[in-house]
Protein backbone atom coordinates (compact mmCIF):
# COMPACT_ATOMS: atom_id res chain seq x y z
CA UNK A 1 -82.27 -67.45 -39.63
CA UNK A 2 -80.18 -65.22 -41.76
CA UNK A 3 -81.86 -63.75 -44.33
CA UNK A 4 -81.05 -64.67 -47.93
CA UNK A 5 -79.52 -62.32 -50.42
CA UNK A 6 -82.57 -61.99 -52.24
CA UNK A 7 -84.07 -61.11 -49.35
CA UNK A 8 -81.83 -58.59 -48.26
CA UNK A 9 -81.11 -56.74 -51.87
CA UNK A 10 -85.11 -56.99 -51.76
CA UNK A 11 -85.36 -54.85 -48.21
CA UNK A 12 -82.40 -52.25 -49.65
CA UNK A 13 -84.81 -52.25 -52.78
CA UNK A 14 -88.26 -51.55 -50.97
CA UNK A 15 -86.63 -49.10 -48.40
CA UNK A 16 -83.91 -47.41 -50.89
CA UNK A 17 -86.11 -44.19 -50.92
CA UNK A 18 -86.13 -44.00 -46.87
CA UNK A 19 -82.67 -44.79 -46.67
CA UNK A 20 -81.77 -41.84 -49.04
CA UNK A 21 -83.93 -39.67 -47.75
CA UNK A 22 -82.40 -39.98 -44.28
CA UNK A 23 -78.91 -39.75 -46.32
CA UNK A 24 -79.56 -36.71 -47.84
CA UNK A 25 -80.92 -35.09 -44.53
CA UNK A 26 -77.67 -36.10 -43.05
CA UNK A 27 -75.16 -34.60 -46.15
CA UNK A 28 -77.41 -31.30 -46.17
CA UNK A 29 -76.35 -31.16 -42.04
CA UNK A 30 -72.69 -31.37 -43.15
CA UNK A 31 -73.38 -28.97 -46.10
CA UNK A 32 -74.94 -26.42 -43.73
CA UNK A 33 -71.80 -26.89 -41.53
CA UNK A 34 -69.59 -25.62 -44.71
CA UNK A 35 -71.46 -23.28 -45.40
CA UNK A 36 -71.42 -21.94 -42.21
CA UNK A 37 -67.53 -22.06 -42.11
CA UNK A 38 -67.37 -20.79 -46.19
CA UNK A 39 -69.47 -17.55 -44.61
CA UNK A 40 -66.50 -16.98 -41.92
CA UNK A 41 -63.87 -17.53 -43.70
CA UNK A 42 -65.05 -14.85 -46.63
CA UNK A 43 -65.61 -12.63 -43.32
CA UNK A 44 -62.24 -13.34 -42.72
CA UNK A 45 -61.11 -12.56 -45.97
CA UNK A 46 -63.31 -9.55 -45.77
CA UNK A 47 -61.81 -8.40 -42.58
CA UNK A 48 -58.04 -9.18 -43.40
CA UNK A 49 -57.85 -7.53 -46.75
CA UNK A 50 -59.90 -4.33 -45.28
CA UNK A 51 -57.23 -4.20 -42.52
CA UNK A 52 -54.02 -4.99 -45.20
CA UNK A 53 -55.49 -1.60 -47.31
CA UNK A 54 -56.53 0.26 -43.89
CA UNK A 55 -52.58 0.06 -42.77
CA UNK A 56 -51.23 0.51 -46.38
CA UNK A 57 -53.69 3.10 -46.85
CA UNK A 58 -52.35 5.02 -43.21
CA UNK A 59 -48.53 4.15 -43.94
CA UNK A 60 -48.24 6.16 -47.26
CA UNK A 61 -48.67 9.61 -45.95
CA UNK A 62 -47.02 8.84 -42.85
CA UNK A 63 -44.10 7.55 -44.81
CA UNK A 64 -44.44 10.65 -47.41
CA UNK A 65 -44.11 13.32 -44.36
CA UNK A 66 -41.23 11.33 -42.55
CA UNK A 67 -39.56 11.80 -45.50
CA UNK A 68 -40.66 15.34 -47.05
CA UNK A 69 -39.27 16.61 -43.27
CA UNK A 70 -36.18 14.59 -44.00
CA UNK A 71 -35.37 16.46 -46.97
CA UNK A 72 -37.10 19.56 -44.96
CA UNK A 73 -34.47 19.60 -42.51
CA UNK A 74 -31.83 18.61 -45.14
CA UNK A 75 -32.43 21.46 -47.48
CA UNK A 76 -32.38 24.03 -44.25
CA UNK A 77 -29.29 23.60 -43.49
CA UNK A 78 -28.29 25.08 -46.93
CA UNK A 79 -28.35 21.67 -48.65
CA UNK A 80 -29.15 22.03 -52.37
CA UNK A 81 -32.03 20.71 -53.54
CA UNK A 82 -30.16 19.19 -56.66
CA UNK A 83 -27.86 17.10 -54.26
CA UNK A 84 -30.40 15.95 -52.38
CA UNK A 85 -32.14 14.87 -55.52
CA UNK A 86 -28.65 12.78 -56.93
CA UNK A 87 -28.69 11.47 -53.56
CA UNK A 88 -31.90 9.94 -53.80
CA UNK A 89 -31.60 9.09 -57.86
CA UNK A 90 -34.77 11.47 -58.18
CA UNK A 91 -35.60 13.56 -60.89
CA UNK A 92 -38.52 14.99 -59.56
CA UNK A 93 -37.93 18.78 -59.75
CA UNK A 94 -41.66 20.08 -58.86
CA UNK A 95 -41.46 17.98 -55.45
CA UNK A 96 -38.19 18.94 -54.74
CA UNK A 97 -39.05 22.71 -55.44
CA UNK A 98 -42.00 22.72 -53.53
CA UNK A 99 -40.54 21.42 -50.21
CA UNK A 100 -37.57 24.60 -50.80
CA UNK A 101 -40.08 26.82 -51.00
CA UNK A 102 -41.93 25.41 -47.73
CA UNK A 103 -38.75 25.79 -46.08
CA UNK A 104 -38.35 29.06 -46.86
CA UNK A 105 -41.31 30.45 -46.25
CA UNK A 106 -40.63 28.84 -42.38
CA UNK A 107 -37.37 30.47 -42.01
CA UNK A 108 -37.33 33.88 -41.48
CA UNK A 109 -35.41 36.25 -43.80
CA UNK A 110 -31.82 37.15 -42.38
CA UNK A 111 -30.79 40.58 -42.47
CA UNK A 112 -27.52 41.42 -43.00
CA UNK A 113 -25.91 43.01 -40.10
CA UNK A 114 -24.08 45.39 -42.02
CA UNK A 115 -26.83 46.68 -43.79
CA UNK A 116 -29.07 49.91 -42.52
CA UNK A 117 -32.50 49.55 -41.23
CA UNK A 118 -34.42 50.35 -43.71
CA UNK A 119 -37.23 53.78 -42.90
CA UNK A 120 -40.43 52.52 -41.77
CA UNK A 121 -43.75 54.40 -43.07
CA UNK A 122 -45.45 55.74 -40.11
C-alpha cells in the first residue's frame, strides 16, 4: 500500500533533522574538496608569479650589460658618445659618460710613434 501524502510529508517531517544532517556531512565533503583545490591553485598562483618576477628580476641586468657592451664596443671604435645617444633618442649623459670612461680605462693609451720616449726615473 502506498503511503498517503500525509503520511509521507509526516516521515520527511519526523526525519528532516537526519536527512540534513546526512546533507550537510555530504556538502562539507564537497567543500573540503574546494578547499583542497582553492589551496593549490593559490600555490599555483604563488609559484607562477614568484617565477614571472624571478625571470623579470634575472632579465634586467642581463639585458642592461648586453646592451652597456653594445654601446661598449660602439664607443671603442671612436664612436661618439653623443651619436650613439641620438641614435638611441637618449638623453642620458651620466650613463653615457660612464660607459666612455669604462672604455677608456680598458684601452690602453697610444703613444704616438713620432714622439720620444719619455726618461724613466731609475
Amino acid at each position: 500500500m502506498m503511503d498517503s501524502k500525509i503520511v509521507r510529508l509526516h516521515k520527511l517531517w519526523t526525519n528532516f533533522a537526519a536527512d540534513r544532517r546526512t546533507a550537510q556531512g555530504a556538502l562539507q565533503e564537497r567543500l573540503d574538496k574546494y578547499d583542497a583545490a582553492i589551496g593549490l591553485l593559490r600555490e599555483e598562483i604563488i609559484r607562477a608569479q614568484t617565477q614571472f618576477d624571478d625571470h623579470w628580476k634575472n632579465r634586467k641586468p642581463d639585458i642592461q650589460k648586453q646592451r652597456d657592451d653594445a654601446v661598449m664596443e660602439e664607443l671603442a671604435t671612436g664612436r661618439s658618445a653623443q651619436s650613439i645617444l641620438r641614435e638611441l633618442g637618449s638623453n642620458n649623459t651620466k650613463w653615457i659618460y660612464d660607459l666612455r670612461a669604462r672604455v677608456a680605462d680598458r684601452i690602453p693609451e697610444q703613444t704616438n710613434v713620432n714622439s720620444r720616449p719619455q726618461p724613466q726615473d731609475d
